[in-house]
N, C-alpha and C. Protein backbone atom coordinates (compact mmCIF):
# COMPACT_ATOMS: atom_id res chain seq x y z
N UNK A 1 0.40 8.68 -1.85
CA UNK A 1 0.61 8.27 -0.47
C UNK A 1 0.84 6.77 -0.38
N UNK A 2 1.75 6.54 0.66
CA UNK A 2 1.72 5.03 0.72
C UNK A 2 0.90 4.66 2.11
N UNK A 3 0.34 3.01 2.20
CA UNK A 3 0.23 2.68 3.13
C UNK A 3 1.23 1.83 3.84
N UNK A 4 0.78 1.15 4.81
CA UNK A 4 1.63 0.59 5.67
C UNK A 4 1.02 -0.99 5.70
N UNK A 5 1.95 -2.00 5.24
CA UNK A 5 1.50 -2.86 4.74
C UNK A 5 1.82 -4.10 5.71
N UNK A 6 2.75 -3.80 6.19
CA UNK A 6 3.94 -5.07 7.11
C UNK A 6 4.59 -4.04 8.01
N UNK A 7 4.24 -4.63 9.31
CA UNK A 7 5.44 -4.34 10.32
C UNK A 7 6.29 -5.03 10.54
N UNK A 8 7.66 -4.97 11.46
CA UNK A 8 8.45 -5.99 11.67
C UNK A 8 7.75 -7.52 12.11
N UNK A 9 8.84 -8.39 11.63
CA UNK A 9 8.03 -9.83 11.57
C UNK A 9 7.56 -10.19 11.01
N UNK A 10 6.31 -9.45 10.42
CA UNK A 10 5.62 -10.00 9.01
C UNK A 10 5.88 -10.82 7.98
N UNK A 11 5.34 -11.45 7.83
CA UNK A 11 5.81 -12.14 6.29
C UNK A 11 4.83 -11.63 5.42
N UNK A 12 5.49 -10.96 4.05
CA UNK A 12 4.89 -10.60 2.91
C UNK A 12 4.52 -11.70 2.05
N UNK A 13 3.53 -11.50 1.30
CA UNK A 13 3.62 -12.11 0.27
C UNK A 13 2.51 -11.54 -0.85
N UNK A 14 3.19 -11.38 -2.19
CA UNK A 14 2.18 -10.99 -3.26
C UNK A 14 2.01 -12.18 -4.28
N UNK A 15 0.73 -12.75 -4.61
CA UNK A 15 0.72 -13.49 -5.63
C UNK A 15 -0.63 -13.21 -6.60
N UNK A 16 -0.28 -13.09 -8.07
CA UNK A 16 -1.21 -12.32 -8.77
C UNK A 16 -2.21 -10.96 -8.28
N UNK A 17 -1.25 -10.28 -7.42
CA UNK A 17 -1.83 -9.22 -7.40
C UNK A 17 -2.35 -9.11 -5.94
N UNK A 18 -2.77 -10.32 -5.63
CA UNK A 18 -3.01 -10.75 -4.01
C UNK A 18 -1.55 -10.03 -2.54
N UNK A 19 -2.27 -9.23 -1.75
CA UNK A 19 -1.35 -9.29 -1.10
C UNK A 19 -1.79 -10.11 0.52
N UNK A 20 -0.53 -10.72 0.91
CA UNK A 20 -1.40 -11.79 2.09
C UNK A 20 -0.05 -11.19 3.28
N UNK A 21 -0.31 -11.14 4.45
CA UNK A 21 0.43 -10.36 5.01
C UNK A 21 0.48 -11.95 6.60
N UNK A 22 0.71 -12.28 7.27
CA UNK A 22 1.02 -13.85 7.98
C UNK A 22 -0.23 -14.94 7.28
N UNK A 23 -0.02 -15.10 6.16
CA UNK A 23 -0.91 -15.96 5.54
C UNK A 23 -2.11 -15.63 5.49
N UNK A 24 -2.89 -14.55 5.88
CA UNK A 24 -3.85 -13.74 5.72
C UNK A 24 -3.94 -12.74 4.71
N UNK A 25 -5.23 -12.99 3.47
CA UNK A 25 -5.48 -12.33 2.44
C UNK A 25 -6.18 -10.84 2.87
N UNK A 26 -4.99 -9.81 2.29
CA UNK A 26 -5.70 -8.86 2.88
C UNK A 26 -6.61 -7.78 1.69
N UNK A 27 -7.91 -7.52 2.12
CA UNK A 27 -8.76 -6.52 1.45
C UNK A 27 -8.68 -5.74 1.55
N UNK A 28 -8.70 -4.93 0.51
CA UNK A 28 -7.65 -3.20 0.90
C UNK A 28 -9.03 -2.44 -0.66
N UNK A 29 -10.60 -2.10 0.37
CA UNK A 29 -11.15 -1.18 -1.17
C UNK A 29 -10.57 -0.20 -1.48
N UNK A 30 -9.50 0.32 -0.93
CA UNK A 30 -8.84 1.82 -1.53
C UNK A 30 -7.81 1.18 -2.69
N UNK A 31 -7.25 -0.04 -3.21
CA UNK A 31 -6.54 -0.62 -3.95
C UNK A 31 -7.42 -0.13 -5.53
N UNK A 32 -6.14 0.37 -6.07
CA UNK A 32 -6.15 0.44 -7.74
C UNK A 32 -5.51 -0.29 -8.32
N UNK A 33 -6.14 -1.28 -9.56
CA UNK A 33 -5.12 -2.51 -9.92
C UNK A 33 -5.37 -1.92 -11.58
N UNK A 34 -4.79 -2.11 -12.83
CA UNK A 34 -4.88 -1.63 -13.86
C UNK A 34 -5.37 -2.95 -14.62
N UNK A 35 -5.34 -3.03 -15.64
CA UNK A 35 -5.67 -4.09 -16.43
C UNK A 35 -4.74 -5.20 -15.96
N UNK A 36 -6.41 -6.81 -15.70
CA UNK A 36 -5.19 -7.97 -15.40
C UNK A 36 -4.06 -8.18 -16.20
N UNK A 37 -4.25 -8.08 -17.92
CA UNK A 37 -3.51 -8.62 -18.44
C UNK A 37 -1.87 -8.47 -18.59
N UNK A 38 -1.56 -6.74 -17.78
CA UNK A 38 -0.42 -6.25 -17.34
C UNK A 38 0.89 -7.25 -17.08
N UNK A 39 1.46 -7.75 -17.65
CA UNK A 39 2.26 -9.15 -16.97
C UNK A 39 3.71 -8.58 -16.66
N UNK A 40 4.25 -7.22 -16.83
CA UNK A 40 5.62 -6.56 -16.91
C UNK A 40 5.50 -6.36 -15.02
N UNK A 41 5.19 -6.88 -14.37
CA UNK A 41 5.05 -6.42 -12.77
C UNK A 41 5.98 -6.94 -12.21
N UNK A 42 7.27 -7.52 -12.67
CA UNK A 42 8.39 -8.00 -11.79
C UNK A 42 9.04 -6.89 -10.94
N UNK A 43 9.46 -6.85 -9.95
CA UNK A 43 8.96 -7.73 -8.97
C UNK A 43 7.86 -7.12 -8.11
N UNK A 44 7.09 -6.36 -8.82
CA UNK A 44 5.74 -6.12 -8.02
C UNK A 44 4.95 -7.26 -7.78
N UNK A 45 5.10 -8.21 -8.43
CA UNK A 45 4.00 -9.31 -7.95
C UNK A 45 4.49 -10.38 -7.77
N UNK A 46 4.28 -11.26 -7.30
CA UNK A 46 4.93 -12.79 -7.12
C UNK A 46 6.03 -12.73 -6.28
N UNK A 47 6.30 -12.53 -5.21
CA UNK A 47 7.61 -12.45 -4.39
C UNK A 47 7.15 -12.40 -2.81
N UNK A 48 7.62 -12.81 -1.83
CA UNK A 48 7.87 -12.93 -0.58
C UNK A 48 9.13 -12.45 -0.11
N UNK A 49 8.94 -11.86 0.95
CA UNK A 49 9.71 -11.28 2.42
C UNK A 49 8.77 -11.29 3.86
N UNK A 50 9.92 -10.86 4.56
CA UNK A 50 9.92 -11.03 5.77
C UNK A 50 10.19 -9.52 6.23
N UNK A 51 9.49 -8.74 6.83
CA UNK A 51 9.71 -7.53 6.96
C UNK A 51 11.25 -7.06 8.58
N UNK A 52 11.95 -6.57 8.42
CA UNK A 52 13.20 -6.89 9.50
C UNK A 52 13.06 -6.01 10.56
N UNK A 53 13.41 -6.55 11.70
CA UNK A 53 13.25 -5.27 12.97
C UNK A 53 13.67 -3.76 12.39
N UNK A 54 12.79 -2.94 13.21
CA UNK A 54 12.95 -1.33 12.90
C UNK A 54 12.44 -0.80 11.70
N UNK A 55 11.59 -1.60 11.06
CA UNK A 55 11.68 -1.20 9.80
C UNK A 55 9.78 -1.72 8.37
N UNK A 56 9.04 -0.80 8.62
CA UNK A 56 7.82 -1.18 7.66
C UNK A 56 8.02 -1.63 5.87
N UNK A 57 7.40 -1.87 5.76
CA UNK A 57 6.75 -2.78 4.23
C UNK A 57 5.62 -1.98 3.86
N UNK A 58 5.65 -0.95 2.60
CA UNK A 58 4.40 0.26 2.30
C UNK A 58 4.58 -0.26 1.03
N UNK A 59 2.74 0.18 0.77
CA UNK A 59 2.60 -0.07 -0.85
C UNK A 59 1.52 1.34 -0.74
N UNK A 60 1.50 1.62 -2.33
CA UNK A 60 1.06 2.64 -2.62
C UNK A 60 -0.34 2.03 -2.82
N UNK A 61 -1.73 2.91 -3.17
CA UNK A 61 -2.88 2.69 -3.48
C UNK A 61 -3.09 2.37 -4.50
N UNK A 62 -2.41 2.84 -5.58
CA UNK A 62 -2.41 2.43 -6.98
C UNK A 62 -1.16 1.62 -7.25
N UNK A 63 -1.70 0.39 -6.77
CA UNK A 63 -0.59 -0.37 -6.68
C UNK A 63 -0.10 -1.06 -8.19
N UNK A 64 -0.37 -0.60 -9.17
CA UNK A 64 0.05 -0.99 -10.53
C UNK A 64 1.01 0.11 -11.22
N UNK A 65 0.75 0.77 -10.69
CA UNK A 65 1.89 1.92 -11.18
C UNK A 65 2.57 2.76 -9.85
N UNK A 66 3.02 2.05 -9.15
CA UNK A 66 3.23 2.77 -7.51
C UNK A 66 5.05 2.06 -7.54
N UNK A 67 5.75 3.63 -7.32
CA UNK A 67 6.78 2.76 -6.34
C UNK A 67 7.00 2.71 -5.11
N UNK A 68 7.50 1.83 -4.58
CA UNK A 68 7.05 1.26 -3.14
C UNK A 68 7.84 0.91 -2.44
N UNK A 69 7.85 -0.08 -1.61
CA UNK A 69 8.85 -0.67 -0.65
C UNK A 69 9.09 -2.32 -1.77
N UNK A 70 8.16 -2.33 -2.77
CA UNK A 70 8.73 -3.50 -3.64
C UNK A 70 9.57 -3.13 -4.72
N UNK A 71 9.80 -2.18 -5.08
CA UNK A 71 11.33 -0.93 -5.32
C UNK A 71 12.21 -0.65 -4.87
N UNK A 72 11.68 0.25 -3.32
CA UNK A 72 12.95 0.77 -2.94
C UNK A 72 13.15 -0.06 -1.53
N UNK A 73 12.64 -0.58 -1.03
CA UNK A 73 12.52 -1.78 0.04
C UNK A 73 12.37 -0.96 1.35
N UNK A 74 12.40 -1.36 2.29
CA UNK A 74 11.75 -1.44 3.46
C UNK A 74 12.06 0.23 4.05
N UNK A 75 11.17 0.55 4.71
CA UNK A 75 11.34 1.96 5.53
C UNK A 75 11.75 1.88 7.29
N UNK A 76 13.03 2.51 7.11
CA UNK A 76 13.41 2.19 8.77
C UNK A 76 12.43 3.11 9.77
N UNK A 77 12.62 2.81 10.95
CA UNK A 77 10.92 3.43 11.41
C UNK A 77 11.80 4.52 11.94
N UNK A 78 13.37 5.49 12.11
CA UNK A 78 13.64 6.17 12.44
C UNK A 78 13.13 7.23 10.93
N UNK A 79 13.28 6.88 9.85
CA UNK A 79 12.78 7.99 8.75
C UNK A 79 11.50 8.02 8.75
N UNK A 80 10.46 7.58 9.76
CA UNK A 80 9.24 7.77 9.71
C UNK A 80 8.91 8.95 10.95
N UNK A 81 8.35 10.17 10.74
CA UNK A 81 8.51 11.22 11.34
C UNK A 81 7.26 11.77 11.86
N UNK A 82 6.08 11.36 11.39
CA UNK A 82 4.79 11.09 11.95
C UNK A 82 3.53 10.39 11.15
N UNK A 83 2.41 11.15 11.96
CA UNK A 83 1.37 10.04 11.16
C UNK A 83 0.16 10.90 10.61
N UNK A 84 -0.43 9.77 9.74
CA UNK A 84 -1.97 10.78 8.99
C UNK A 84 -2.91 10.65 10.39
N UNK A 85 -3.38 11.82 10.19
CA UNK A 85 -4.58 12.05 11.42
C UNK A 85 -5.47 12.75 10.47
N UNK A 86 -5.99 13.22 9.49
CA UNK A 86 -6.86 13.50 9.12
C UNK A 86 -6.79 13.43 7.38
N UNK A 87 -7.98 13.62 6.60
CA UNK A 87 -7.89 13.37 5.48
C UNK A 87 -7.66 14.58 4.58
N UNK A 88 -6.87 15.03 3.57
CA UNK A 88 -6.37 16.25 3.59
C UNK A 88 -7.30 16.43 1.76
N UNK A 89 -7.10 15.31 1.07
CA UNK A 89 -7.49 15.22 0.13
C UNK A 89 -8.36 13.68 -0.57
N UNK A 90 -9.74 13.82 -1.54
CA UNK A 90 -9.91 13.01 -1.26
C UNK A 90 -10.91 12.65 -2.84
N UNK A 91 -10.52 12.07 -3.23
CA UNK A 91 -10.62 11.57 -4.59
C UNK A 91 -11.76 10.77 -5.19
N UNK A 92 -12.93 10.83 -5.69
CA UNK A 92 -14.11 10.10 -6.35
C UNK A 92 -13.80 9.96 -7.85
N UNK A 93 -13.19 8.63 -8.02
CA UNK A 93 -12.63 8.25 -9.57
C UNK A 93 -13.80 7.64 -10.23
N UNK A 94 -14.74 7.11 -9.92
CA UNK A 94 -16.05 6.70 -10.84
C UNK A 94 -16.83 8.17 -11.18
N UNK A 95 -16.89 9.13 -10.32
CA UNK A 95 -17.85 10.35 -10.68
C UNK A 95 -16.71 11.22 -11.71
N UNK A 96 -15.64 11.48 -10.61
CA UNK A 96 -14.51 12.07 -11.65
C UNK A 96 -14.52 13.45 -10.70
N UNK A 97 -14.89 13.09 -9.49
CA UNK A 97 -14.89 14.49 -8.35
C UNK A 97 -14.19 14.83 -7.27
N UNK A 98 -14.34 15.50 -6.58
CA UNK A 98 -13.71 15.98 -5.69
C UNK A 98 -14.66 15.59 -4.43
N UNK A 99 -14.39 14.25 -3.01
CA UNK A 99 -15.63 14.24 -1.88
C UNK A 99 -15.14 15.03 -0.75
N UNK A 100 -15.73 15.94 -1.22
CA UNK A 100 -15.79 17.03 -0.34
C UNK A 100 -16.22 16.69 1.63
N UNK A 101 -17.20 15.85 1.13
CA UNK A 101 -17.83 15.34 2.38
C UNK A 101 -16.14 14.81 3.71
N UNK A 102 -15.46 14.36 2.93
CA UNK A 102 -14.11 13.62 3.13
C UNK A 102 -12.86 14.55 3.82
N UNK A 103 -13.08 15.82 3.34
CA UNK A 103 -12.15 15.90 3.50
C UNK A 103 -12.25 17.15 4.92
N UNK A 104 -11.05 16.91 5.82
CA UNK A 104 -11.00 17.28 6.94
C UNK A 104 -11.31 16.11 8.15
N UNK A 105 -11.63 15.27 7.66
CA UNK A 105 -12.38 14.00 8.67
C UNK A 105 -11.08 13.30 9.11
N UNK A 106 -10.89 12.98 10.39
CA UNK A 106 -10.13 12.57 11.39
C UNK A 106 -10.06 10.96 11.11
N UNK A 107 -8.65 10.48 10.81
CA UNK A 107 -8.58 9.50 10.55
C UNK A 107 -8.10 8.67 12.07
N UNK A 108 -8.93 7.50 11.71
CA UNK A 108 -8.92 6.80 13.24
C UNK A 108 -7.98 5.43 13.53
């Protein structure tokens, strides 16, 4: 799944892995990053835009192996057809489980 990272106007920016969205560093705990020493991330990392009318800036959760809108570039908001309202599936990677508790819960 991707999220939604930049709306129109926005200015992007990724640096070492950092993503800062109008000069604001944003904290994202659902983010998966792989080993720092990864340095093949062109142009996943280090680059700026400006996100353009009609149109979002998505990055995936596992943003080290994700293709994205820093791939395939920006999503016009007419190919966007609706939205997550609830959690369908839901993943515990330190236990190695399934949180059950999670899933069906109404996303707000």
């Amino acid at each position: 799944p991707q999220r939604v990272v930049g709306i129109p106007g926005d200015h992007i920016r990724i640096v070492k892995k950092q993503v800062y969205v109008n000069g604001q560093l944003q904290h994202d705990p659902h983010i998966q990053l792989l080993d720092p020493s990864v340095t093949d991330m062109v142009p996943r990392d280090n680059f700026e835009t400006v996100v353009p009318p009609h149109s979002y800036f998505v990055m995936g959760d596992n943003r080290d192996d994700s293709y994205d809108s820093r791939f395939w570039g920006f999503v016009k908001s007419r190919k966007i057809v609706g939205r997550a309202v609830l959690i369908y599936w839901s993943w515990n990677k330190e236990s190695g489980s399934i949180r059950l508790s999670r899933i069906g819960k109404m996303i707000h």
